[in-house]
C-alpha atoms as a PDB file:
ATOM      1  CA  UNK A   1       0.000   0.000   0.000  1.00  0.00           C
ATOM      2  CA  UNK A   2       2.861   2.288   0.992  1.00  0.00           C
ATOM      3  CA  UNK A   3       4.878   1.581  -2.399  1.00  0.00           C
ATOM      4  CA  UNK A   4       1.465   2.252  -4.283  1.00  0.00           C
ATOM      5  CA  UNK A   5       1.312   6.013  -2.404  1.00  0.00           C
ATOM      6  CA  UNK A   6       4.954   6.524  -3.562  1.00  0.00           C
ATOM      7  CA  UNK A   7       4.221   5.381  -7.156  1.00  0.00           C
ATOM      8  CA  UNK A   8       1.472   8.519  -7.039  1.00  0.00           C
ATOM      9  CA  UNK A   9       3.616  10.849  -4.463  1.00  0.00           C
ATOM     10  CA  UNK A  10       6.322  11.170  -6.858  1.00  0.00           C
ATOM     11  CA  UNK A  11       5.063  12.098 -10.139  1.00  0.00           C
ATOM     12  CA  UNK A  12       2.656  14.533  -8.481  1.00  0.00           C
ATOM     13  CA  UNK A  13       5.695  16.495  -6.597  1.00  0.00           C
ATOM     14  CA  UNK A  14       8.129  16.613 -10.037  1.00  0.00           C
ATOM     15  CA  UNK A  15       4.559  18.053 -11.501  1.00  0.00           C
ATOM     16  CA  UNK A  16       4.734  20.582  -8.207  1.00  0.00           C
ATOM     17  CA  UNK A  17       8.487  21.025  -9.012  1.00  0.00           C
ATOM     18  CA  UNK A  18       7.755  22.327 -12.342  1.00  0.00           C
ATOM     19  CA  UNK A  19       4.907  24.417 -11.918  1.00  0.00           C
ATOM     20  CA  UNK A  20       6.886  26.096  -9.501  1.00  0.00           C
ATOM     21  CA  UNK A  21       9.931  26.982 -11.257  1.00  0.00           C
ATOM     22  CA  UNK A  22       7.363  28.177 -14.430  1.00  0.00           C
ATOM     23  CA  UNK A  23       5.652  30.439 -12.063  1.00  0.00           C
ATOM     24  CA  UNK A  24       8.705  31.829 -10.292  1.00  0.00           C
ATOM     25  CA  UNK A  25      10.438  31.815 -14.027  1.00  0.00           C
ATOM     26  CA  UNK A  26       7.176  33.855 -15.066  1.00  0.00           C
ATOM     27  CA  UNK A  27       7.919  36.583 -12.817  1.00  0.00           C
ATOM     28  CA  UNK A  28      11.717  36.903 -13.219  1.00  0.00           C
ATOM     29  CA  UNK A  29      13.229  35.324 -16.616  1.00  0.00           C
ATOM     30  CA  UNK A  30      11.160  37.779 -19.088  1.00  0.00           C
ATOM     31  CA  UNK A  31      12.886  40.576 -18.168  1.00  0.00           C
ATOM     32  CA  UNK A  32      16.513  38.359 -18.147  1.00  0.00           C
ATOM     33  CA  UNK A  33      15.668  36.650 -21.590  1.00  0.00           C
ATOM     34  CA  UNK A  34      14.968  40.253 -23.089  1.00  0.00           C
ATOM     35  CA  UNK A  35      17.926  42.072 -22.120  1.00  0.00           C
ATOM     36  CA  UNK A  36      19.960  39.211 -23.265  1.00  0.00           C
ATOM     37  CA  UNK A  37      18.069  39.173 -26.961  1.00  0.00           C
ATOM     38  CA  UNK A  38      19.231  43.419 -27.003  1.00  0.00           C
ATOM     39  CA  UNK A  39      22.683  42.169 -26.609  1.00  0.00           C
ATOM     40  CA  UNK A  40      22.692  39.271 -28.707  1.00  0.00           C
ATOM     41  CA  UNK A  41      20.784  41.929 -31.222  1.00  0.00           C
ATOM     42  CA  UNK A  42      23.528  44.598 -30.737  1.00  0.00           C
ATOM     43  CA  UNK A  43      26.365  42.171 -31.722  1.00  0.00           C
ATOM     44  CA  UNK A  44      24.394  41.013 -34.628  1.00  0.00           C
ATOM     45  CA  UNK A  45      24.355  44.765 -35.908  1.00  0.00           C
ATOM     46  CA  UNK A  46      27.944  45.554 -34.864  1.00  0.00           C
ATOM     47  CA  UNK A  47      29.002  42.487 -37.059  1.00  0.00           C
ATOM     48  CA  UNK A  48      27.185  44.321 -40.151  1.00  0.00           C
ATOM     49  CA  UNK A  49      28.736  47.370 -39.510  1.00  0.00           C
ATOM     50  CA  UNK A  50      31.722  45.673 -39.575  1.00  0.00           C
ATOM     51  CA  UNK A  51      31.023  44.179 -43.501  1.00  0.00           C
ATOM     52  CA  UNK A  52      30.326  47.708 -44.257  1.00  0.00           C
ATOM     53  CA  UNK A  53      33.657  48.466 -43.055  1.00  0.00           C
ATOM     54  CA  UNK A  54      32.025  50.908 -40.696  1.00  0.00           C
ATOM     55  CA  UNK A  55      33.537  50.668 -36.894  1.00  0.00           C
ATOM     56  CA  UNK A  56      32.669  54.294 -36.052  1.00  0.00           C
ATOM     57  CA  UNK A  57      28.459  54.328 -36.152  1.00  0.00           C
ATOM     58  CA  UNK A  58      26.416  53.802 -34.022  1.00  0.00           C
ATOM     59  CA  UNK A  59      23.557  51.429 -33.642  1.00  0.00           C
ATOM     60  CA  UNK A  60      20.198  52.642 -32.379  1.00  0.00           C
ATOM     61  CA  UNK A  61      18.562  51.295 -28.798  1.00  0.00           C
ATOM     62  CA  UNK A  62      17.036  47.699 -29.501  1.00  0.00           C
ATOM     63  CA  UNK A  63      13.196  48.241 -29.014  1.00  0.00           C
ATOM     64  CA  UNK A  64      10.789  46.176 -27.822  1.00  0.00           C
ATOM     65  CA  UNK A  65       7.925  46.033 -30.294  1.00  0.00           C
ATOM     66  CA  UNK A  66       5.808  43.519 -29.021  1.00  0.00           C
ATOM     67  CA  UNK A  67       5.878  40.746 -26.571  1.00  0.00           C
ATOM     68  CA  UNK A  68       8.269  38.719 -28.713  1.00  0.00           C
ATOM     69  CA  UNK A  69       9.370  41.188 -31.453  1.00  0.00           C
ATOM     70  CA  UNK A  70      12.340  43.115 -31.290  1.00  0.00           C
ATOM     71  CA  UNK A  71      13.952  45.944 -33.497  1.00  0.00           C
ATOM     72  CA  UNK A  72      17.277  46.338 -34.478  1.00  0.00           C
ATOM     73  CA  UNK A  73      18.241  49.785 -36.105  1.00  0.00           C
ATOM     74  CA  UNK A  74      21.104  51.808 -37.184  1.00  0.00           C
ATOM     75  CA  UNK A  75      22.197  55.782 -37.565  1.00  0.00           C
ATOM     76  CA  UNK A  76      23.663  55.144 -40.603  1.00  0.00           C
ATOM     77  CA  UNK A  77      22.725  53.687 -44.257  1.00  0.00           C
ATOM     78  CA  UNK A  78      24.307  49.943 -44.800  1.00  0.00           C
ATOM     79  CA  UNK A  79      23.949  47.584 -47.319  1.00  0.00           C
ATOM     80  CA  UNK A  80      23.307  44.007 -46.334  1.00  0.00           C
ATOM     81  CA  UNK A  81      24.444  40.763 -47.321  1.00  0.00           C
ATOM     82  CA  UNK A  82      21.801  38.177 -46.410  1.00  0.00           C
ATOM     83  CA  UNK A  83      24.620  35.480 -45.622  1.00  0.00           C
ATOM     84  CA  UNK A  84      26.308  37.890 -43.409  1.00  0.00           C
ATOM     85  CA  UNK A  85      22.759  38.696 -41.925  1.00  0.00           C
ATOM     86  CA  UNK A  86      21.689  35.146 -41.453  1.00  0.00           C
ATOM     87  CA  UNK A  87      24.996  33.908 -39.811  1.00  0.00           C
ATOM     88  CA  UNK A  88      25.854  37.218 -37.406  1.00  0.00           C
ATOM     89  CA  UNK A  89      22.144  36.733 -35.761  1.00  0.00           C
ATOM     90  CA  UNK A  90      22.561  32.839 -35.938  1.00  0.00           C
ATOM     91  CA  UNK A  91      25.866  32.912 -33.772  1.00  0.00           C
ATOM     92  CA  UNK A  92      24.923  35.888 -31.408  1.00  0.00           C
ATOM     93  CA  UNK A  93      21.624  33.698 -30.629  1.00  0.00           C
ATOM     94  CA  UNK A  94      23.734  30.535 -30.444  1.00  0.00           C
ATOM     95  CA  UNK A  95      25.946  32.384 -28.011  1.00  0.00           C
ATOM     96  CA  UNK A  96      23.407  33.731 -26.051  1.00  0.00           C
ATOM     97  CA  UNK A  97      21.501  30.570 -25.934  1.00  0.00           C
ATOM     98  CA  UNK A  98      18.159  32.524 -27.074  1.00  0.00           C
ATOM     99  CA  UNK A  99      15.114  30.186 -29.010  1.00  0.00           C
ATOM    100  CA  UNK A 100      16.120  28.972 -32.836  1.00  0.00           C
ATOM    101  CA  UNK A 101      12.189  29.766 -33.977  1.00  0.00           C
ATOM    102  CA  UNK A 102      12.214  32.889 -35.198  1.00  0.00           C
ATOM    103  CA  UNK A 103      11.729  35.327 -37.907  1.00  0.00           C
ATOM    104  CA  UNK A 104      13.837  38.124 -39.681  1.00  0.00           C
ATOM    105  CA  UNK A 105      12.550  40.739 -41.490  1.00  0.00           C
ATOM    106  CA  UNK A 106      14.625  43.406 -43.032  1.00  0.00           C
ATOM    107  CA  UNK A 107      12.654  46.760 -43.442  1.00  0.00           C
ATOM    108  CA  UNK A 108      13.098  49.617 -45.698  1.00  0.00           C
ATOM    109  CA  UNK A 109      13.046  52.810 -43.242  1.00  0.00           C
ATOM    110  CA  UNK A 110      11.078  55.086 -46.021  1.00  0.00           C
ATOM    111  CA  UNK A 111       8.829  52.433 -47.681  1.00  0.00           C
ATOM    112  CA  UNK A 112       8.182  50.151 -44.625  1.00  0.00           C
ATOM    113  CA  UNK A 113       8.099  47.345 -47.082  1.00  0.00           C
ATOM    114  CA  UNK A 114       9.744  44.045 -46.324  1.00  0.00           C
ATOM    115  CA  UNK A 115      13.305  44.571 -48.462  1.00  0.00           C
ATOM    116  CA  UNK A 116      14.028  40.806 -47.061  1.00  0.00           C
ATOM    117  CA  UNK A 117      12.643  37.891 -44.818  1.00  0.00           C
ATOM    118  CA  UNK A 118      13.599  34.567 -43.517  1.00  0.00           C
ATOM    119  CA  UNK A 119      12.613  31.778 -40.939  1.00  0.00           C
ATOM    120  CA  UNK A 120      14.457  29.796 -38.986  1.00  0.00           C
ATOM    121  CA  UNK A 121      12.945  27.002 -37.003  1.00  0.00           C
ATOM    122  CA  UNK A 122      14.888  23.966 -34.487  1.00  0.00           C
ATOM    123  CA  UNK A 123      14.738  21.565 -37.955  1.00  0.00           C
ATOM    124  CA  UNK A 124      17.038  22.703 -40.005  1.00  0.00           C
ATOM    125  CA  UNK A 125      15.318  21.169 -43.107  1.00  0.00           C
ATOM    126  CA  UNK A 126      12.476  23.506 -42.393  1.00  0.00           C
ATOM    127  CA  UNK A 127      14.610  26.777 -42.599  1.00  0.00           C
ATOM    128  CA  UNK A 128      13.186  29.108 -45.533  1.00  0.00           C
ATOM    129  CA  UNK A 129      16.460  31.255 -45.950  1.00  0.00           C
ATOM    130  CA  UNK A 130      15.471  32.826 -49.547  1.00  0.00           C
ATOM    131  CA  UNK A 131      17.791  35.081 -51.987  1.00  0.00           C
ATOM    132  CA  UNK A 132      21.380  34.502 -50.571  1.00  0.00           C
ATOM    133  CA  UNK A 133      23.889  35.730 -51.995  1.00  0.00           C
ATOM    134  CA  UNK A 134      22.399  38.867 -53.260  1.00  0.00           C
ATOM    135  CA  UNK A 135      22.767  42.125 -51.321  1.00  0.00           C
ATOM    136  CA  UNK A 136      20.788  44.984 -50.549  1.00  0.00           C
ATOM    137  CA  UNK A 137      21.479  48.156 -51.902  1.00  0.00           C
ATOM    138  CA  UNK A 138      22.979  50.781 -49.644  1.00  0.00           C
ATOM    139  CA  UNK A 139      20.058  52.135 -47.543  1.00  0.00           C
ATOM    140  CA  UNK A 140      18.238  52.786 -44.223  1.00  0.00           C
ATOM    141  CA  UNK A 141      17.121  49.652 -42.517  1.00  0.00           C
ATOM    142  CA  UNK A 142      15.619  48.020 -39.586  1.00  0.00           C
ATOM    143  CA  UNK A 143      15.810  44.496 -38.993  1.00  0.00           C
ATOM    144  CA  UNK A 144      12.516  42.769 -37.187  1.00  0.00           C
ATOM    145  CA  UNK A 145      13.080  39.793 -34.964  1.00  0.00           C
ATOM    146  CA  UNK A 146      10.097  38.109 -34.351  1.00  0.00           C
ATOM    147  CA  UNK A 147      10.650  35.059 -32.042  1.00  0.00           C
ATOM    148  CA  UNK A 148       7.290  31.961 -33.164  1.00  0.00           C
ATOM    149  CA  UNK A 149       7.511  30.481 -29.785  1.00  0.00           C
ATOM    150  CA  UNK A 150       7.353  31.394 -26.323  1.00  0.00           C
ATOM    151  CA  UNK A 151      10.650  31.779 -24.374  1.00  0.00           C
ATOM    152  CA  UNK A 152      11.690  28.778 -22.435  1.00  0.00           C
ATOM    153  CA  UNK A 153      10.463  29.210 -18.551  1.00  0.00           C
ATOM    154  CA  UNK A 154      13.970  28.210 -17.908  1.00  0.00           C
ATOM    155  CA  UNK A 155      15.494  31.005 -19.713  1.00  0.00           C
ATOM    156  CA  UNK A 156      19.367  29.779 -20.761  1.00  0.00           C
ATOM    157  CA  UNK A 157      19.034  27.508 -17.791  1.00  0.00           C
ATOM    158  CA  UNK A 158      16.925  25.516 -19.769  1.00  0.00           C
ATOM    159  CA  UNK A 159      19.386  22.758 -19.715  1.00  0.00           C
ATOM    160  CA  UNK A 160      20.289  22.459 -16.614  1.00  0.00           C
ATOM    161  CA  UNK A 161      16.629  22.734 -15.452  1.00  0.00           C
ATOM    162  CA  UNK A 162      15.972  19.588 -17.413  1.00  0.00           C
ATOM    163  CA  UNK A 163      19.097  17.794 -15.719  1.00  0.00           C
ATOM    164  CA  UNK A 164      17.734  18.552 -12.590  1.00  0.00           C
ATOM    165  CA  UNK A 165      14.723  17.393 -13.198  1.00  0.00           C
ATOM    166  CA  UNK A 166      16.042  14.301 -14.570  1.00  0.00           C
ATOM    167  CA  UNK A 167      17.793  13.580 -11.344  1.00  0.00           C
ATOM    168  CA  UNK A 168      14.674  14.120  -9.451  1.00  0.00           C
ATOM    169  CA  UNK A 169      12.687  11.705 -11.518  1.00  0.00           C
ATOM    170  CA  UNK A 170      15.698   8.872 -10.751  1.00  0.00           C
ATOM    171  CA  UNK A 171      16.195   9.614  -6.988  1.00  0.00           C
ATOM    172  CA  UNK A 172      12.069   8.947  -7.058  1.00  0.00           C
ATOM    173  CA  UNK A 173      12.184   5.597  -9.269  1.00  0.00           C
ATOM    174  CA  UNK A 174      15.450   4.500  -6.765  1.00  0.00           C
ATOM    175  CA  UNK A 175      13.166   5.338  -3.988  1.00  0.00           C
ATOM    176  CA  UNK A 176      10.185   3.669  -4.784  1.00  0.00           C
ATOM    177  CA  UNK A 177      11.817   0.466  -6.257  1.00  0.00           C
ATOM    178  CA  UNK A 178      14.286   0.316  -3.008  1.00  0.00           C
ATOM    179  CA  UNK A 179      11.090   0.056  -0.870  1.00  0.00           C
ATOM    180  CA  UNK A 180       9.470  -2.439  -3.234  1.00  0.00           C
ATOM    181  CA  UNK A 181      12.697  -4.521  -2.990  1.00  0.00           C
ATOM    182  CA  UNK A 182      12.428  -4.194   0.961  1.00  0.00           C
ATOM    183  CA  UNK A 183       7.985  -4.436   0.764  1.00  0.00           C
ATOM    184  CA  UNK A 184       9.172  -8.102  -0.892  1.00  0.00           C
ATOM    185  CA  UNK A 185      11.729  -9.220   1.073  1.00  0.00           C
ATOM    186  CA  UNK A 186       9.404  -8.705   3.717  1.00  0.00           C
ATOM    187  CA  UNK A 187       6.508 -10.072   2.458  1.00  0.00           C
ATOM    188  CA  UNK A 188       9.116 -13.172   1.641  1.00  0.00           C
ATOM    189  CA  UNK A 189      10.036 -13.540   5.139  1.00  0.00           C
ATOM    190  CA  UNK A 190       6.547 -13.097   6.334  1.00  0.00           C
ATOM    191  CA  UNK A 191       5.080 -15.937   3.909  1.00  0.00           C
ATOM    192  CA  UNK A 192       8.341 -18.354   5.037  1.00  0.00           C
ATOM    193  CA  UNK A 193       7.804 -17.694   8.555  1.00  0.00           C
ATOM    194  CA  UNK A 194       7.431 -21.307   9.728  1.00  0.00           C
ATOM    195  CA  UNK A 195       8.913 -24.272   9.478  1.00  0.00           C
ATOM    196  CA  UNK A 196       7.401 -27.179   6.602  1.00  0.00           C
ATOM    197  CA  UNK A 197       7.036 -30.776   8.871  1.00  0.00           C
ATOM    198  CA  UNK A 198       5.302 -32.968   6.960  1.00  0.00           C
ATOM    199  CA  UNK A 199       1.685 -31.344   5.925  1.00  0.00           C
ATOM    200  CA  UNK A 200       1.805 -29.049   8.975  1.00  0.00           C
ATOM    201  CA  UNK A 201       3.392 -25.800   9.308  1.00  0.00           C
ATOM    202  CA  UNK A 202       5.434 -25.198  12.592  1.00  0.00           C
ATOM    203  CA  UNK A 203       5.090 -21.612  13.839  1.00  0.00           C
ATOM    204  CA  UNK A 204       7.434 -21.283  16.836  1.00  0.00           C
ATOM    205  CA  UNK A 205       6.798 -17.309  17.473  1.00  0.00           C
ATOM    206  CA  UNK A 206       3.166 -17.949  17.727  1.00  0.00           C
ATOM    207  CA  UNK A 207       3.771 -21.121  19.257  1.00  0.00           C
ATOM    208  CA  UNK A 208       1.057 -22.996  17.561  1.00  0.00           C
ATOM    209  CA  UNK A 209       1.204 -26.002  14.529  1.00  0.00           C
ATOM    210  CA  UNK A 210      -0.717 -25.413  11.405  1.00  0.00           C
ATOM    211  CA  UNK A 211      -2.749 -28.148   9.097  1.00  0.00           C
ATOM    212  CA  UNK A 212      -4.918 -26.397   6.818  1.00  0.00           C
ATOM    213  CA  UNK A 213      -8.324 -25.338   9.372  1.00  0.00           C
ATOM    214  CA  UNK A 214      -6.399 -27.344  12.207  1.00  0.00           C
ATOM    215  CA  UNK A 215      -4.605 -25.210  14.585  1.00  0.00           C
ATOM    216  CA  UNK A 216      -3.125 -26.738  17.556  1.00  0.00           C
ATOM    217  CA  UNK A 217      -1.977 -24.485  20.405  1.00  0.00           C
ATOM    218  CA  UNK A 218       1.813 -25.428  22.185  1.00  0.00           C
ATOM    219  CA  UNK A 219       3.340 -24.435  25.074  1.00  0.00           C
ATOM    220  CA  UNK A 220       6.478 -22.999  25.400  1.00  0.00           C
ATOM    221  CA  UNK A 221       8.819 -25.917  25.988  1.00  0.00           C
ATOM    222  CA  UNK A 222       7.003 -28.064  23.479  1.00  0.00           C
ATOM    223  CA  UNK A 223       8.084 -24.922  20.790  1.00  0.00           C
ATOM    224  CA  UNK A 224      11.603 -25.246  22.215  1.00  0.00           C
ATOM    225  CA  UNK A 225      11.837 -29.128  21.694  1.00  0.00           C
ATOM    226  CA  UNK A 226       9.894 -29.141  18.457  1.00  0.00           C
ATOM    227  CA  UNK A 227      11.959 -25.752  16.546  1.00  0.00           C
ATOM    228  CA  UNK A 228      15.236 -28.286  18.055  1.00  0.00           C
ATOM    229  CA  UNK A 229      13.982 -31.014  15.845  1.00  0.00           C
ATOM    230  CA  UNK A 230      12.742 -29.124  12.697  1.00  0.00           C
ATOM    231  CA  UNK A 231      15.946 -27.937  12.325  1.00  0.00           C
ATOM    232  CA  UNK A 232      17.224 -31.410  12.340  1.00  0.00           C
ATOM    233  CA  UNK A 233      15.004 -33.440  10.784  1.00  0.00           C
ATOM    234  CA  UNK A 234      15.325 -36.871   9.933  1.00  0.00           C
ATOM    235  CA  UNK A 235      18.636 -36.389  12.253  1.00  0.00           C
ATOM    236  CA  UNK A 236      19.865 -37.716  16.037  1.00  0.00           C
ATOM    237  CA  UNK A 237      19.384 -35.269  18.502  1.00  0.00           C
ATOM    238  CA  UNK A 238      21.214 -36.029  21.755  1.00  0.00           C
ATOM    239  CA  UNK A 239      19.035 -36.295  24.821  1.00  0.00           C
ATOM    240  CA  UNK A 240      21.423 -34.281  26.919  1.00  0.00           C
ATOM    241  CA  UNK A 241      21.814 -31.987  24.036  1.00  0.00           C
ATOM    242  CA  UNK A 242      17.763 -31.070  24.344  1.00  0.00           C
ATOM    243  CA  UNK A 243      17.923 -30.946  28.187  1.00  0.00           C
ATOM    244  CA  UNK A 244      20.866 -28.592  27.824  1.00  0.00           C
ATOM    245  CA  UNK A 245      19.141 -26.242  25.488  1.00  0.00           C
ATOM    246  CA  UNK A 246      15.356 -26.757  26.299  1.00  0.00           C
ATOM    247  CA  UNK A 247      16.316 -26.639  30.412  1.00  0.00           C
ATOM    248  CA  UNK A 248      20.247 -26.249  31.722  1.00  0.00           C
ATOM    249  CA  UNK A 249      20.257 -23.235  29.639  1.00  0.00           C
ATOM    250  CA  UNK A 250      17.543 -21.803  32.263  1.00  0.00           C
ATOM    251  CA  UNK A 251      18.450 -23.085  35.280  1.00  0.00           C
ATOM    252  CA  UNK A 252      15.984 -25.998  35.068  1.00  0.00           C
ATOM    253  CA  UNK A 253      17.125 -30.069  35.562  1.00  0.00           C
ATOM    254  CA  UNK A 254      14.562 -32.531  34.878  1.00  0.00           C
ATOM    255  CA  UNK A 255      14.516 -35.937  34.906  1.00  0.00           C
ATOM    256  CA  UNK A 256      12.128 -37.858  32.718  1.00  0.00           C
ATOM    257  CA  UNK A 257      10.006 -34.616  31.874  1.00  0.00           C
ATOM    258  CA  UNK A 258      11.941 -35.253  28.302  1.00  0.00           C
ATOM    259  CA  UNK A 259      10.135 -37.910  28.212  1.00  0.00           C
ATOM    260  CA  UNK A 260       6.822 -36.562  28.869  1.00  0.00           C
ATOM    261  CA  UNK A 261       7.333 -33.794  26.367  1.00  0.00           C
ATOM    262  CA  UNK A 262       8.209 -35.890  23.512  1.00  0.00           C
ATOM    263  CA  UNK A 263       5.124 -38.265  24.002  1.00  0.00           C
ATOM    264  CA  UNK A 264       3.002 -34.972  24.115  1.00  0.00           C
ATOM    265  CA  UNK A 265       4.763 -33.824  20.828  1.00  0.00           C
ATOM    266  CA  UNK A 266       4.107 -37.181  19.428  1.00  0.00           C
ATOM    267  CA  UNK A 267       0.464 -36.920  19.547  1.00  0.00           C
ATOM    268  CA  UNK A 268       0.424 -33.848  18.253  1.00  0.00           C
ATOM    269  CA  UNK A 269       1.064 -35.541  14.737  1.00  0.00           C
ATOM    270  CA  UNK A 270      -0.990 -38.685  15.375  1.00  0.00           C
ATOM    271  CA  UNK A 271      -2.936 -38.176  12.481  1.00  0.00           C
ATOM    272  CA  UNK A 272       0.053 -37.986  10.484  1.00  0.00           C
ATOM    273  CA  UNK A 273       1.653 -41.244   9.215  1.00  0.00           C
ATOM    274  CA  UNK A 274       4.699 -38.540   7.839  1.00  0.00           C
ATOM    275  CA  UNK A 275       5.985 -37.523  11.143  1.00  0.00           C
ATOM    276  CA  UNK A 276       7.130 -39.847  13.504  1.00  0.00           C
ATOM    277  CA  UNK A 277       9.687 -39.245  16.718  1.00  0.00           C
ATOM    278  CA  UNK A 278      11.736 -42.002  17.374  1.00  0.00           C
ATOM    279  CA  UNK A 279      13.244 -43.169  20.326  1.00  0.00           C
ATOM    280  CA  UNK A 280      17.364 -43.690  20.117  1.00  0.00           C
ATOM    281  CA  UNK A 281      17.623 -46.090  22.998  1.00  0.00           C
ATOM    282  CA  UNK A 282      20.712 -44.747  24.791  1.00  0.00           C
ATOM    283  CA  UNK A 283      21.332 -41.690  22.623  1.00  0.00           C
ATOM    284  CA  UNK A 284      18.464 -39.423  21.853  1.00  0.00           C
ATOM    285  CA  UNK A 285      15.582 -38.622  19.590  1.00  0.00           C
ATOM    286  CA  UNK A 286      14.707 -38.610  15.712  1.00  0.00           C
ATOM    287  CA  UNK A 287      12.254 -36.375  14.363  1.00  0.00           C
ATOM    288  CA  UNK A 288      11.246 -38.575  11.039  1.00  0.00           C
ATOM    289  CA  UNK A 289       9.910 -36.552   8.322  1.00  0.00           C
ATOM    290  CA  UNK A 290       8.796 -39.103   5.138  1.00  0.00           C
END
């Protein structure tokens, strides 16, 4: 029953675990994951500069435009060379560790037309990455990022997040199936708890002998005399050997109450042609087990 609860515990707490981290990440990582999509943005554009051979102008404030569209403008005309385009924002993302879904649009700062588009997406085969090799003419631009999916909860962490969760679903699976291993062993010992004589079962800690509905009560001694011989069945047993252990040990020396115990023991099994104690004349006892 307890391994059962444990099988249910654990998936619900990883489930806790996550929603968690997604509502604290809510709050906090937005604010993170834009700032780091301005920088990434800002080396993009300082890498076109660059092809222009320009290293002295400046590039415009990255703006916000929507919830996952950013603007990336410059104070000077440029031309642009889609390959150059496509491979500064592709390595300043990379670097950054921002989402692979997105969008570029290159806009013409009198027209507002779209001079040039692509999309890139996590397949690569699904990449639409149109005209390359030909380059726009020298002119004002802006360059739209629009990102298709959501930012990871987890932010650049995203990784590491899934790691840990990873490990949390394996220290659960180790718990659980370590208690299942120990539910079963117990169970095992439970179920083997007595001792097979014949077609009764001998249960010494409840003192009692077992054949299917027949239960038949024994005293102490008789469990101390009979566990003696189920553990050496169809074997010689000493009769000082049982008087040691069943009544030296305890400060008790009898005489022929041996005697009387066995025959007691012995009718205990009378109905049982299997199980027969034997006298050893001069040595000891035989518990027979056919």
């Amino acid at each position: 029953m307890k391994s059962k609860r444990l099988y249910i515990f654990i998936p619900i707490a990883v489930i806790l675990i996550i929603t968690l981290v997604s509502y604290v990440s809510q709050e906090e990582v937005p604010t993170h994951f834009s700032e780091t999509v301005k920088i990434a943005l800002r080396s993009s554009g300082n890498q076109l500069l660059i092809a222009n051979n320009d290293t002295t102008s400046l590039i415009s404030p990255i703006r916000q435009l929507e919830k996952n569209k950013y603007q990336l403008s410059f104070e000077t005309n440029l031309s642009i060379d889609p390959d150059t385009l496509v491979q500064s924002i592709k390595s300043s993302f990379e670097v950054s560790e921002i989402s692979n879904n997105y969008i570029v649009e290159v806009i013409d700062c009198t027209s507002k037309e779209v001079s040039y588009s692509y999309l890139i997406t996590a397949q690569e085969e699904k990449n639409v990455v149109p005209c390359k090799g030909r380059n726009l003419p020298l002119n004002c631009y802006a360059i739209n990022v629009l990102f298709i999916d959501s930012p990871s909860p987890f932010g650049p962490y995203q990784k590491h997040a899934l790691i840990s969760l990873i490990i949390i679903g394996c220290i659960g699976f180790g718990f659980v199936y370590d208690r299942k291993i120990k539910e079963k062993k117990n169970t095992t010992t439970k179920v083997l708890d007595y001792a097979a004589l014949g077609d009764y079962k001998f249960y010494k800690d409840q003192h009692k002998l077992v054949k299917e509905d027949l239960v038949i009560k024994l005293t102490a001694k008789e469990c101390e005399l009979l566990n003696i011989f189920s553990l050496n069945q169809n074997q010689i047993v000493k009769k000082e050997v049982l008087i040691k252990e069943v009544w030296e040990d305890h400060g008790v020396i009898v005489g022929r109450s041996l005697d009387a115990f066995i025959s007691r023991i012995r009718k205990k099994f009378k109905d049982d042609p299997s199980i027969n104690i034997v006298n050893i004349h001069g040595v000891g006892y035989k518990l027979e087990v056919s």
